[in-house]
PDB file of N, CA and C in Angstrom:
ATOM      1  N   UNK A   1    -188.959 -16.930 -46.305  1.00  0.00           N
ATOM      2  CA  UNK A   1    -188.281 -18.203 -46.201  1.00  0.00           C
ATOM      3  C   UNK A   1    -188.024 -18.554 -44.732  1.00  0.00           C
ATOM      4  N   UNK A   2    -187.137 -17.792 -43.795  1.00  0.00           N
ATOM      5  CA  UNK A   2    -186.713 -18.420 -42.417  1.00  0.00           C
ATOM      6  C   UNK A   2    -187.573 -17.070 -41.874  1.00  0.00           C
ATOM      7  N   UNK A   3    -187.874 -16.274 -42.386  1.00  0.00           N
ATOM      8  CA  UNK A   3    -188.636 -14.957 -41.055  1.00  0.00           C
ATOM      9  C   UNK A   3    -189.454 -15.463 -40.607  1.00  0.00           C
ATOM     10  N   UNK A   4    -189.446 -14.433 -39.769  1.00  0.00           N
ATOM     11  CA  UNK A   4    -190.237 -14.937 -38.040  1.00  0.00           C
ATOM     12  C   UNK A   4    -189.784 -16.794 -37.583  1.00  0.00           C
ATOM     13  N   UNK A   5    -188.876 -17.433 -37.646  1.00  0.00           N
ATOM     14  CA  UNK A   5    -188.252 -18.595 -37.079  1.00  0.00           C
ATOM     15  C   UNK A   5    -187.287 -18.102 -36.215  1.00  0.00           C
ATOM     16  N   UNK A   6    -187.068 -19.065 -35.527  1.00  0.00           N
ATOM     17  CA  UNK A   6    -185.516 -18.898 -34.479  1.00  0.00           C
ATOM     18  C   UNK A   6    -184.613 -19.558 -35.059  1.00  0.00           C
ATOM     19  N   UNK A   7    -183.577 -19.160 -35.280  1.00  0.00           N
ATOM     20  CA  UNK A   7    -182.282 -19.881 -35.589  1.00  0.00           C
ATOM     21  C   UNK A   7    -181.302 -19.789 -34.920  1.00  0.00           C
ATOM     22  N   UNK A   8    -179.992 -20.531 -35.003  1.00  0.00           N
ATOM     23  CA  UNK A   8    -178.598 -19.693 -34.994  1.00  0.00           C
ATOM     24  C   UNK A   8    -178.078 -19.826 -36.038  1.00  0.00           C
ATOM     25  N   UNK A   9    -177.386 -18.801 -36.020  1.00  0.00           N
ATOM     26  CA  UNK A   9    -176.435 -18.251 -37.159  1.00  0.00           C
ATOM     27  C   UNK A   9    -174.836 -18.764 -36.780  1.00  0.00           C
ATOM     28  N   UNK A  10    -174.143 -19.297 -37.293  1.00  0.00           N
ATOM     29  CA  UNK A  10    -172.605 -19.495 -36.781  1.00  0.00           C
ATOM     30  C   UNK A  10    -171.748 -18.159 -37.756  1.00  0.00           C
ATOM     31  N   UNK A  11    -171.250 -17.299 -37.854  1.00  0.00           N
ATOM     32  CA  UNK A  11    -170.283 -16.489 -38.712  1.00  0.00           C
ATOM     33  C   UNK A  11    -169.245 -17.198 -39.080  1.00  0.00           C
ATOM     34  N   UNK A  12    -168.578 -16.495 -40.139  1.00  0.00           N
ATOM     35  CA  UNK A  12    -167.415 -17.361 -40.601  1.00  0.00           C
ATOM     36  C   UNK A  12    -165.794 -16.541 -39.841  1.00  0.00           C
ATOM     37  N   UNK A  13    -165.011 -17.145 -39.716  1.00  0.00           N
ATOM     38  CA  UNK A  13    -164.222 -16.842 -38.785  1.00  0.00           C
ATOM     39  C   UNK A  13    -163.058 -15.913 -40.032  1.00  0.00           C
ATOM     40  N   UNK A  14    -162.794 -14.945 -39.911  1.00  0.00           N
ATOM     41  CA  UNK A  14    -161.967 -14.148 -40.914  1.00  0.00           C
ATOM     42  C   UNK A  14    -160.714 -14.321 -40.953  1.00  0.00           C
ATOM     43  N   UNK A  15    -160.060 -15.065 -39.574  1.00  0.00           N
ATOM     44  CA  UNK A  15    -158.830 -14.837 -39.403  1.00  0.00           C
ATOM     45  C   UNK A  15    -158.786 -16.185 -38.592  1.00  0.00           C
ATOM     46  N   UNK A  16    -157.081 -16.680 -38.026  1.00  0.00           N
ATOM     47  CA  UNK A  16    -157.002 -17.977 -37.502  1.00  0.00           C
ATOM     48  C   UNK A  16    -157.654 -17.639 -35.995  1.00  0.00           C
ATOM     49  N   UNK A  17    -156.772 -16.300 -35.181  1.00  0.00           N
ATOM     50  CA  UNK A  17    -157.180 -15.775 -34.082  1.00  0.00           C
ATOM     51  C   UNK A  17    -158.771 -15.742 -33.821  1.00  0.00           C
ATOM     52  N   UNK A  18    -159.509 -15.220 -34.689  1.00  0.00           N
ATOM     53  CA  UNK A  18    -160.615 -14.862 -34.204  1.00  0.00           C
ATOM     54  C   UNK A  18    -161.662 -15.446 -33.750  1.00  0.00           C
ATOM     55  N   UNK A  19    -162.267 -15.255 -32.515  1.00  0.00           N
ATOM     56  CA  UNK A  19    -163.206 -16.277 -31.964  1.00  0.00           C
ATOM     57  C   UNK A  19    -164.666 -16.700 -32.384  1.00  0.00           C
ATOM     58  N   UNK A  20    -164.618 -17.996 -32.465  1.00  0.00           N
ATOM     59  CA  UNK A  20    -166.162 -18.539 -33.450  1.00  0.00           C
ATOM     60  C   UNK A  20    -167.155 -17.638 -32.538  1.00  0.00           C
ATOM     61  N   UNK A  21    -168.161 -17.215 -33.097  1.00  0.00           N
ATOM     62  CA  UNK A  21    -169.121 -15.656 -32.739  1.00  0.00           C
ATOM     63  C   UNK A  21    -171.016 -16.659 -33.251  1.00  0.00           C
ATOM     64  N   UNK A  22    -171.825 -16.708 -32.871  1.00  0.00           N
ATOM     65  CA  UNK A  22    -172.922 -17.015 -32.882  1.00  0.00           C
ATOM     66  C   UNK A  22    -174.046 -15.968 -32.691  1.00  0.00           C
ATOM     67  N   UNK A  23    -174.997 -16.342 -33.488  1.00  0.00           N
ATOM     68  CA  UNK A  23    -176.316 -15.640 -33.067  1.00  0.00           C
ATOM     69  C   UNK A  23    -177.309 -16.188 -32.883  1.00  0.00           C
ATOM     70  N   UNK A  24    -178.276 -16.129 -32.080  1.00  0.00           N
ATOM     71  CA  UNK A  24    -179.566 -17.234 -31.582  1.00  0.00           C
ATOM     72  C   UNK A  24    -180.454 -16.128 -31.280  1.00  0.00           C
ATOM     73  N   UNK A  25    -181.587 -16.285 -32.668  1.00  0.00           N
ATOM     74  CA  UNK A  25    -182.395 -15.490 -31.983  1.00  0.00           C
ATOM     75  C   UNK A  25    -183.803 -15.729 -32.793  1.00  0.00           C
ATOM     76  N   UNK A  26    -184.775 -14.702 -33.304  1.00  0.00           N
ATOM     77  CA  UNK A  26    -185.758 -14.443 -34.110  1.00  0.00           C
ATOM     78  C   UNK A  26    -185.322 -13.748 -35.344  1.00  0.00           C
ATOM     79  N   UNK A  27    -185.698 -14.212 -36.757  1.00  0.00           N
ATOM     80  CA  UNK A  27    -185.517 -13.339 -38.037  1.00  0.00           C
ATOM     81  C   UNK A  27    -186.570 -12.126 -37.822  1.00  0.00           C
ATOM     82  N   UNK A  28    -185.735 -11.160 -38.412  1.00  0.00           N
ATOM     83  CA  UNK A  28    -187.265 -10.229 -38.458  1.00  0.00           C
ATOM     84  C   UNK A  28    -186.939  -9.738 -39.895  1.00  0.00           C
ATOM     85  N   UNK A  29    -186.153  -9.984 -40.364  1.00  0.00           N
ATOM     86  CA  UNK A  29    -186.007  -9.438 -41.859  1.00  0.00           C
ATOM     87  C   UNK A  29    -184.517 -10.757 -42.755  1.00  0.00           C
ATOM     88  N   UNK A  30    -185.010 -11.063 -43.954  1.00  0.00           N
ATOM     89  CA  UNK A  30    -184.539 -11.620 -44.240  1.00  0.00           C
ATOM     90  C   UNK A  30    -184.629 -11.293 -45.988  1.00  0.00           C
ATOM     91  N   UNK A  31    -182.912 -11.143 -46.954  1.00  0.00           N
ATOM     92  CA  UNK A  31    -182.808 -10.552 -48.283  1.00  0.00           C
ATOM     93  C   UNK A  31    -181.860 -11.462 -48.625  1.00  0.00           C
ATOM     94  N   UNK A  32    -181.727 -11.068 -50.218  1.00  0.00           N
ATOM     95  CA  UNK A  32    -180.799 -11.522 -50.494  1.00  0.00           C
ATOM     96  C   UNK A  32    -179.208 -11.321 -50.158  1.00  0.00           C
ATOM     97  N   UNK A  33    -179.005  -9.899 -49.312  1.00  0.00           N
ATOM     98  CA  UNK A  33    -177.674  -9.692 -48.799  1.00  0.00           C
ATOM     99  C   UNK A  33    -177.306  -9.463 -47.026  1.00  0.00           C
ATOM    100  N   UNK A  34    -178.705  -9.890 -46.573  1.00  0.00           N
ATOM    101  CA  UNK A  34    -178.445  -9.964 -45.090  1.00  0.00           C
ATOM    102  C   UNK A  34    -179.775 -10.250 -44.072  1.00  0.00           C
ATOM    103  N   UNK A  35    -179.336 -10.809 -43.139  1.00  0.00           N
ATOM    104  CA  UNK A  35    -180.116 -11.280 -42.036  1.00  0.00           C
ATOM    105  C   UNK A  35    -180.759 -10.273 -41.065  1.00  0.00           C
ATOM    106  N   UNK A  36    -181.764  -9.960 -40.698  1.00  0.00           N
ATOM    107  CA  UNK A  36    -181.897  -9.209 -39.329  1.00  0.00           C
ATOM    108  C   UNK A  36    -182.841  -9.727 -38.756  1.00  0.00           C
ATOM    109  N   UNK A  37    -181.867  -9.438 -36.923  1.00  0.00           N
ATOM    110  CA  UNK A  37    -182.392 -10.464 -36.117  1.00  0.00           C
ATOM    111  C   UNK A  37    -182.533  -9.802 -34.663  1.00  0.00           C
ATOM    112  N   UNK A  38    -183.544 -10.137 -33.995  1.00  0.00           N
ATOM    113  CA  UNK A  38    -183.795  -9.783 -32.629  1.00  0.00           C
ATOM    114  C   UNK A  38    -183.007 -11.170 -31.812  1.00  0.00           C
ATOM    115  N   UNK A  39    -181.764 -11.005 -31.460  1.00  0.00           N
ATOM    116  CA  UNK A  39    -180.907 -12.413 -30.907  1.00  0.00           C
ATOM    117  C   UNK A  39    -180.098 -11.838 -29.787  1.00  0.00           C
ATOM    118  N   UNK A  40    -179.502 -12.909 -29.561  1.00  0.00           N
ATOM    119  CA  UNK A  40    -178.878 -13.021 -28.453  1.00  0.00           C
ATOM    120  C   UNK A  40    -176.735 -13.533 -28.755  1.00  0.00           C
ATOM    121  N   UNK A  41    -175.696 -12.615 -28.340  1.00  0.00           N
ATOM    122  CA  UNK A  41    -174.487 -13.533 -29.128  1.00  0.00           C
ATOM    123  C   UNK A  41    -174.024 -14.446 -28.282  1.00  0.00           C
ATOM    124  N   UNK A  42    -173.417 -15.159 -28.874  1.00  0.00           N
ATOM    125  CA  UNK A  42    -172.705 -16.540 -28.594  1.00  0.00           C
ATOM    126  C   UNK A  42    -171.278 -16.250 -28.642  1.00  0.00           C
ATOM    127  N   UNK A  43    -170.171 -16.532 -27.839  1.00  0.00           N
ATOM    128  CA  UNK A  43    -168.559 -16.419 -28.384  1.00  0.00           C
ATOM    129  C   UNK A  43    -168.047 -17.038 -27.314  1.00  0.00           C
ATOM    130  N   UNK A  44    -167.309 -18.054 -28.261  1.00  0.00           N
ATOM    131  CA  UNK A  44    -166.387 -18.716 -27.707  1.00  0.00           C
ATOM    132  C   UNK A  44    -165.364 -18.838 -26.546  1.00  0.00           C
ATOM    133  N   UNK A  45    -164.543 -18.679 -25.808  1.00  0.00           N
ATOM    134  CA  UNK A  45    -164.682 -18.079 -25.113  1.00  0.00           C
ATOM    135  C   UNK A  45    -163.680 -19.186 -24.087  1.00  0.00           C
ATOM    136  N   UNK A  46    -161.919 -18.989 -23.803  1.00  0.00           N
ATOM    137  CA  UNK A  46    -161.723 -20.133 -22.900  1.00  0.00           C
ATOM    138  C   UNK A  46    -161.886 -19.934 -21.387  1.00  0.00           C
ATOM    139  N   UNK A  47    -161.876 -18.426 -21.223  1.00  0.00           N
ATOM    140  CA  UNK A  47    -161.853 -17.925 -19.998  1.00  0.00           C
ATOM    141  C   UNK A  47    -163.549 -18.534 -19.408  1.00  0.00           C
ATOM    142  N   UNK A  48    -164.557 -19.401 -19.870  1.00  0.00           N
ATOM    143  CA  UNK A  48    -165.890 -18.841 -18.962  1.00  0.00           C
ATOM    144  C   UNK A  48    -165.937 -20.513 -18.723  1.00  0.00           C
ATOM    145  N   UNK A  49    -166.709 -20.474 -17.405  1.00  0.00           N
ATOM    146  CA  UNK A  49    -166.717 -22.224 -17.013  1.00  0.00           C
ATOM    147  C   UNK A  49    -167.389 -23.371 -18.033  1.00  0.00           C
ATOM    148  N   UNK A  50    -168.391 -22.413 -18.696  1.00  0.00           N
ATOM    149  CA  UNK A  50    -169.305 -23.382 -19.253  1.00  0.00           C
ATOM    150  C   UNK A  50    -168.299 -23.224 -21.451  1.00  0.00           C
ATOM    151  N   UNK A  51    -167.432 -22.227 -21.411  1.00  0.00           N
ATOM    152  CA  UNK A  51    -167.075 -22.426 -22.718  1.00  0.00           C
ATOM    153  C   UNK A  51    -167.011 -21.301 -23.331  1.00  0.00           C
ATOM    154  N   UNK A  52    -168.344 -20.734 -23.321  1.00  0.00           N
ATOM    155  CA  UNK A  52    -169.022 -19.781 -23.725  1.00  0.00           C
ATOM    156  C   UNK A  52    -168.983 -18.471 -23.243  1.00  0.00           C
ATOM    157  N   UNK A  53    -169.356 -17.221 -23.715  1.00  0.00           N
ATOM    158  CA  UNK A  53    -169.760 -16.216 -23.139  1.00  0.00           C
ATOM    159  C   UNK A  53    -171.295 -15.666 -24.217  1.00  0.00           C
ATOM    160  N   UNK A  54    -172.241 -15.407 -23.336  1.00  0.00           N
ATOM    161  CA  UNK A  54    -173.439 -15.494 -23.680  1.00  0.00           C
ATOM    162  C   UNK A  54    -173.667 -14.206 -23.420  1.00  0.00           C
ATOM    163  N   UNK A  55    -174.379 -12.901 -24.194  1.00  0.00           N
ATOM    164  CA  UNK A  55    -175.031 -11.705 -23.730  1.00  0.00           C
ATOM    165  C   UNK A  55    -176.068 -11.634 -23.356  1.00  0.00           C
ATOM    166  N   UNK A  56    -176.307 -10.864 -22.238  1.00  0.00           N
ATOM    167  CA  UNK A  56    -177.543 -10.943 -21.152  1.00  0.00           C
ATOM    168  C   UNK A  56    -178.762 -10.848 -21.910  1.00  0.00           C
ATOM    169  N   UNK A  57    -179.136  -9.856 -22.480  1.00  0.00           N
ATOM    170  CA  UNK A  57    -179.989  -9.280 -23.603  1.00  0.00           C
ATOM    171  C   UNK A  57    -180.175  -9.449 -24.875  1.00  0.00           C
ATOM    172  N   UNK A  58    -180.775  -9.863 -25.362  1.00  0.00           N
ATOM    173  CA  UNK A  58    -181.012  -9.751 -27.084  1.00  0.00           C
ATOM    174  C   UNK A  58    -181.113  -8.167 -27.311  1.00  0.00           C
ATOM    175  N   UNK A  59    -180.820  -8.071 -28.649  1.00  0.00           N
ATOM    176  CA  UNK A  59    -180.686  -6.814 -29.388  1.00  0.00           C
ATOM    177  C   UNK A  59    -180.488  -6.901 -30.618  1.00  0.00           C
ATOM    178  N   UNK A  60    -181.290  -5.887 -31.535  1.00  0.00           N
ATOM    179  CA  UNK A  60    -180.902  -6.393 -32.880  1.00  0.00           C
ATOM    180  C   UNK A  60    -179.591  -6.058 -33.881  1.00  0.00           C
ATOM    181  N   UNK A  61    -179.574  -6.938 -34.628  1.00  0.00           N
ATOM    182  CA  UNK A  61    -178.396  -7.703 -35.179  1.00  0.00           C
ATOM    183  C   UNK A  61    -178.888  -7.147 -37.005  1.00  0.00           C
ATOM    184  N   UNK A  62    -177.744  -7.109 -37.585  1.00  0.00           N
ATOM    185  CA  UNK A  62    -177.978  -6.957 -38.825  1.00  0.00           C
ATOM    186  C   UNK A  62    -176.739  -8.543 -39.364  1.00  0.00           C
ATOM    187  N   UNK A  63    -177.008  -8.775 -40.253  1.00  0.00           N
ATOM    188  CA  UNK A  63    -175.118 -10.185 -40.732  1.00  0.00           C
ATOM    189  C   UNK A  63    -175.391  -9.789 -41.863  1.00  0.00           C
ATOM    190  N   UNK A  64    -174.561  -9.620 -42.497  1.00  0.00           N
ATOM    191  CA  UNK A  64    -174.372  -9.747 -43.906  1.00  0.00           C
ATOM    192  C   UNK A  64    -174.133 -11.315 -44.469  1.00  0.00           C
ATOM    193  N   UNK A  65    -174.813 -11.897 -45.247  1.00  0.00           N
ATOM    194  CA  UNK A  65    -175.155 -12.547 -45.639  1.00  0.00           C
ATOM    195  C   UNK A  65    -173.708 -13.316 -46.378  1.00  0.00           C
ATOM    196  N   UNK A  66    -172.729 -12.920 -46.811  1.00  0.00           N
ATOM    197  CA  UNK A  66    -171.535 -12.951 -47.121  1.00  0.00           C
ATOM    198  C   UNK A  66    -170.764 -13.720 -45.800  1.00  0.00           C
ATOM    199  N   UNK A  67    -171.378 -12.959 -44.800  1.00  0.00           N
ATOM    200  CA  UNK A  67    -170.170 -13.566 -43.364  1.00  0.00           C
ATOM    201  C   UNK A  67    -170.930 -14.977 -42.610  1.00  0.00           C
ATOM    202  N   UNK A  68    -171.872 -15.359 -42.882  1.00  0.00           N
ATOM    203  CA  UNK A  68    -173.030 -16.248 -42.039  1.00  0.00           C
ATOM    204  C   UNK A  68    -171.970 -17.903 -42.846  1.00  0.00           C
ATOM    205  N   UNK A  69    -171.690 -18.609 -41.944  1.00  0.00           N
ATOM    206  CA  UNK A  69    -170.787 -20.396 -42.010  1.00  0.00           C
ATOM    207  C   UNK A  69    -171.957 -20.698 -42.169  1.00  0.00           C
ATOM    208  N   UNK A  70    -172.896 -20.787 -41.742  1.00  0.00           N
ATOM    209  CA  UNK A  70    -174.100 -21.573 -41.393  1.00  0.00           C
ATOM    210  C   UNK A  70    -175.536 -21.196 -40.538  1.00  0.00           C
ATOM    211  N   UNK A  71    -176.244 -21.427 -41.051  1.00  0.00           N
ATOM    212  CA  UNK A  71    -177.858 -21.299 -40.389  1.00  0.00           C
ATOM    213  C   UNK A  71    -178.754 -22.246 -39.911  1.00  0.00           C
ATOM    214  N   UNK A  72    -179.015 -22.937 -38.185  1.00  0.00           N
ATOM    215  CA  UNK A  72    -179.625 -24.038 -37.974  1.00  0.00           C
ATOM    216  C   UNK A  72    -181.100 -23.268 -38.092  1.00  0.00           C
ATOM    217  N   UNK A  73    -181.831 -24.115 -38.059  1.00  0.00           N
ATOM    218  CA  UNK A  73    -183.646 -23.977 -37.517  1.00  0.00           C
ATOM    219  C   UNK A  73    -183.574 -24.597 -36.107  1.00  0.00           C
ATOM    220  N   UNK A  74    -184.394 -23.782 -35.124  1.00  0.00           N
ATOM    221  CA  UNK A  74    -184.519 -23.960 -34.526  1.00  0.00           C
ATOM    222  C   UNK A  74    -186.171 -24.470 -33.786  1.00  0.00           C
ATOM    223  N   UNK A  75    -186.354 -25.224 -33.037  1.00  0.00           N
ATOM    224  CA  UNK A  75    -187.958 -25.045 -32.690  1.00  0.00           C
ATOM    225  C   UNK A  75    -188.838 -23.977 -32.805  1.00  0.00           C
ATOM    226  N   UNK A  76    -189.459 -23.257 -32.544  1.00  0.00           N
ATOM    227  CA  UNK A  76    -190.500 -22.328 -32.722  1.00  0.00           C
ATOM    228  C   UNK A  76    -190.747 -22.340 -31.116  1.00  0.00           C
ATOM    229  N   UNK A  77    -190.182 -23.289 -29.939  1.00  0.00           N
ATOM    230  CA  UNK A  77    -190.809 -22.879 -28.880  1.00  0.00           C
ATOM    231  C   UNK A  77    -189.898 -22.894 -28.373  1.00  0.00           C
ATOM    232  N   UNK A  78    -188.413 -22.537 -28.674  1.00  0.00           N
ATOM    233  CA  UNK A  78    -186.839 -22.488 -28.159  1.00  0.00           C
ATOM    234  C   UNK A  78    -187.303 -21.245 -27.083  1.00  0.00           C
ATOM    235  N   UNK A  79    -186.364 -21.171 -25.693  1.00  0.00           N
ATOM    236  CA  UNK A  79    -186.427 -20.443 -25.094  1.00  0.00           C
ATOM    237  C   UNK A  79    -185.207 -19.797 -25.244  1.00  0.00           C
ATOM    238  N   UNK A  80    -185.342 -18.456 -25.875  1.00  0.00           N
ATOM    239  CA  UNK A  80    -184.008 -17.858 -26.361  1.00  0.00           C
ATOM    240  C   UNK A  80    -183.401 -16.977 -24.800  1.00  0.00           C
ATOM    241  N   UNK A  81    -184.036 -16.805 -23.755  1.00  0.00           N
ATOM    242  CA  UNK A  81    -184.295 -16.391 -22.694  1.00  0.00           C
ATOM    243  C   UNK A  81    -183.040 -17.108 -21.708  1.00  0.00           C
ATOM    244  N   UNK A  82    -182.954 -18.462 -21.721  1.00  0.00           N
ATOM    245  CA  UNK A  82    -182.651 -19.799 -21.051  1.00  0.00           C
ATOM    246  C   UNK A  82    -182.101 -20.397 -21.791  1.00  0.00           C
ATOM    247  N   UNK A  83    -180.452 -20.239 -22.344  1.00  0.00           N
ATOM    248  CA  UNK A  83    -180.034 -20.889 -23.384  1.00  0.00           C
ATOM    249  C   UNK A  83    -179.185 -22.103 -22.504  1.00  0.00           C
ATOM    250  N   UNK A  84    -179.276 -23.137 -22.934  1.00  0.00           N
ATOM    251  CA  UNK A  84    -178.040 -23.627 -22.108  1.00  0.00           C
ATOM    252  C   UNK A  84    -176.932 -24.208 -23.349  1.00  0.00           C
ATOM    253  N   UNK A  85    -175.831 -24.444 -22.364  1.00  0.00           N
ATOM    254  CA  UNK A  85    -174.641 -25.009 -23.554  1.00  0.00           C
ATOM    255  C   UNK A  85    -174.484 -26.370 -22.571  1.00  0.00           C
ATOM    256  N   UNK A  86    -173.737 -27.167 -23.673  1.00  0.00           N
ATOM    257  CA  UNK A  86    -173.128 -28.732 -23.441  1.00  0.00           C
ATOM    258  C   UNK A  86    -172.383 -28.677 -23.926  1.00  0.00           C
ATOM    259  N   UNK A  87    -171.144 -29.685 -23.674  1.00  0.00           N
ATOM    260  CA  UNK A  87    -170.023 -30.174 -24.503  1.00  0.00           C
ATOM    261  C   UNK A  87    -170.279 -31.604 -24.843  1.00  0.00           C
ATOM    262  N   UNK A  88    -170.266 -32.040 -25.994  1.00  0.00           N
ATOM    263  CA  UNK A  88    -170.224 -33.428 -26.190  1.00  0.00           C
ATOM    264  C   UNK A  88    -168.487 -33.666 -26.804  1.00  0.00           C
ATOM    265  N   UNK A  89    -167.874 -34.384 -25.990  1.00  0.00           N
ATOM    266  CA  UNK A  89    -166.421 -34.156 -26.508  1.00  0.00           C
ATOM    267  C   UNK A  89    -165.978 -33.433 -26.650  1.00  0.00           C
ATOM    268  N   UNK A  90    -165.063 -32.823 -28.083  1.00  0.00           N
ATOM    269  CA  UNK A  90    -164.718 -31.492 -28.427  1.00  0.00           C
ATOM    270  C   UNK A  90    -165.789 -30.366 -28.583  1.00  0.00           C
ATOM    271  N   UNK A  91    -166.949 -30.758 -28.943  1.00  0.00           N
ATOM    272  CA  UNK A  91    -167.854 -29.800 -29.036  1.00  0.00           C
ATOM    273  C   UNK A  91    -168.456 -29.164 -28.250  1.00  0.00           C
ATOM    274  N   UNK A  92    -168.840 -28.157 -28.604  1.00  0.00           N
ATOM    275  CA  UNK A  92    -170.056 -27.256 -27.817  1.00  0.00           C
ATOM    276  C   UNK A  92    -171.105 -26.837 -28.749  1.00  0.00           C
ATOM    277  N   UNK A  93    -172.205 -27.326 -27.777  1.00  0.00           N
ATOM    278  CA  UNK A  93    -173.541 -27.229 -28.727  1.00  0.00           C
ATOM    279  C   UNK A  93    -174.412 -26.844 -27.655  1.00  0.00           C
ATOM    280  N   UNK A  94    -175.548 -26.172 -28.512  1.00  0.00           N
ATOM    281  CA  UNK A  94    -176.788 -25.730 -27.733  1.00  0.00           C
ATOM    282  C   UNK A  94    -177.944 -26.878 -27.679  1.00  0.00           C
ATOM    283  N   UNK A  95    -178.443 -27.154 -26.207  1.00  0.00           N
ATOM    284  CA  UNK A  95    -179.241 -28.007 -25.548  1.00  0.00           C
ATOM    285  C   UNK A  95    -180.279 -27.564 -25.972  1.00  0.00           C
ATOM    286  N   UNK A  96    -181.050 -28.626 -27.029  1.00  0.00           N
ATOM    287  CA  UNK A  96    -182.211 -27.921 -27.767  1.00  0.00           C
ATOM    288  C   UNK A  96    -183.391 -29.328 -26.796  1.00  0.00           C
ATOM    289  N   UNK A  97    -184.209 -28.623 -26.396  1.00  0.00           N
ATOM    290  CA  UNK A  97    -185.415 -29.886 -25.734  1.00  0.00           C
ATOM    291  C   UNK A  97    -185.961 -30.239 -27.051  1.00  0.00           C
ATOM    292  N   UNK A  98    -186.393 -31.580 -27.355  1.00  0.00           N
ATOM    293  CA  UNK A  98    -187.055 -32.134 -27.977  1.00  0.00           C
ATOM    294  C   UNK A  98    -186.629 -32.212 -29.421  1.00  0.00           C
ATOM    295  N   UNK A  99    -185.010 -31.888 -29.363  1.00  0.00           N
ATOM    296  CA  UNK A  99    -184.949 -31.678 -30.645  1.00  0.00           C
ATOM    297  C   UNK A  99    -183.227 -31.935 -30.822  1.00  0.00           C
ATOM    298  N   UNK A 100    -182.224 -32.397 -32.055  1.00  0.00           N
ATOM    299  CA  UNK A 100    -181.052 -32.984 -31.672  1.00  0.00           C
ATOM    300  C   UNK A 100    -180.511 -31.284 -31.286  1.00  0.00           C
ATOM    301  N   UNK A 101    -179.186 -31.466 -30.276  1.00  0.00           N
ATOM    302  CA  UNK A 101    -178.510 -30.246 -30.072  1.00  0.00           C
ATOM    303  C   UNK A 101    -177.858 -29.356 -31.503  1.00  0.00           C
ATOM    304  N   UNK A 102    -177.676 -28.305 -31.181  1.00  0.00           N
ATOM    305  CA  UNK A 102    -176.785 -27.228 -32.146  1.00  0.00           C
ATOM    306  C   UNK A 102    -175.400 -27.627 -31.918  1.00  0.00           C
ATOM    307  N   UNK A 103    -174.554 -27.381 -32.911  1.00  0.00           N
ATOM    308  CA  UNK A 103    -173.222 -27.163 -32.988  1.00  0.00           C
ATOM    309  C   UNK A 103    -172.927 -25.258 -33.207  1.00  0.00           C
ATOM    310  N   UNK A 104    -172.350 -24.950 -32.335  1.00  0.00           N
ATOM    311  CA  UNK A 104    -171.638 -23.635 -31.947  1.00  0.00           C
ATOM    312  C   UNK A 104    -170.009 -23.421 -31.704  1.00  0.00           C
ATOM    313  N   UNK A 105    -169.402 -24.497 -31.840  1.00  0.00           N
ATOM    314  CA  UNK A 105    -167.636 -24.486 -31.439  1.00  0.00           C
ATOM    315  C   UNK A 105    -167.135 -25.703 -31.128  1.00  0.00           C
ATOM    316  N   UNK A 106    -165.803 -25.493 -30.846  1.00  0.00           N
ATOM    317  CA  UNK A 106    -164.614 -26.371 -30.605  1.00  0.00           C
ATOM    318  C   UNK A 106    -163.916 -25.957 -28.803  1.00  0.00           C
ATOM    319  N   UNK A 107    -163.668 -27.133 -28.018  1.00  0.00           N
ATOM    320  CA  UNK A 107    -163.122 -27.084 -27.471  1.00  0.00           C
ATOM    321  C   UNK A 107    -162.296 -26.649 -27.928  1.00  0.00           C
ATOM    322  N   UNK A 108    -161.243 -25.573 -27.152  1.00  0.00           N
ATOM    323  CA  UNK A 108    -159.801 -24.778 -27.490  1.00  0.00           C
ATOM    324  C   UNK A 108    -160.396 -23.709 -28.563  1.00  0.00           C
ATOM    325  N   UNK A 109    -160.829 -23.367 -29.200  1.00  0.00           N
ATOM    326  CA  UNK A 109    -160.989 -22.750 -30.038  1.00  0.00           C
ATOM    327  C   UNK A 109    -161.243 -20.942 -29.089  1.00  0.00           C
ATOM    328  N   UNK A 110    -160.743 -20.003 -29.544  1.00  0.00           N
ATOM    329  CA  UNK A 110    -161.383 -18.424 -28.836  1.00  0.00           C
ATOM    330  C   UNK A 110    -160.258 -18.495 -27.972  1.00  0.00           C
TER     331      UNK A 110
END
């Protein structure tokens, strides 16, 4: 169904505290009870200039399928390498070329 695509993944937030958490990457396995992914995380984040705090490296990821808010598609020629973020208003979304942006968070939120 979504293997071998790029997506992000948004998680669902467990608690009021806890900071909205993202994944952007490649499926490499995909079931009925979980995702696995060669990605990169996303977290919210008020301390960083741009919003965000982004990990240098991809590495793989297992989600349980239970915790995943939501799953975008992403292009097929996304540079998961070179992510950038925007705010449009309250939001923060990922700057997709050629394609409308991602939603990833809330101003104030983390």
């Amino acid at each position: 169904m979504i293997k071998d695509r790029i997506v992000r993944i948004k998680l669902k937030r467990q608690y009021q505290e806890q900071r909205p958490m993202n994944y952007v990457g490649k499926v490499t396995h995909f079931n009925d009870n979980w995702v696995g992914l060669e990605a990169i995380g996303l977290m919210i984040a008020r301390n960083q200039p741009n919003h965000v705090q982004i990990d240098a490296h991809r590495s793989a990821t297992v989600v349980p399928r239970d915790n995943i808010e939501s799953i975008a598609l992403l292009p097929d020629n996304f540079d998961i390498k070179n992510i950038r973020v925007t705010t449009e208003g309250q939001q923060i979304q990922i700057d997709v070329t050629g394609a409308p942006n991602v939603y990833i968070g809330e101003l104030g939120e983390g």
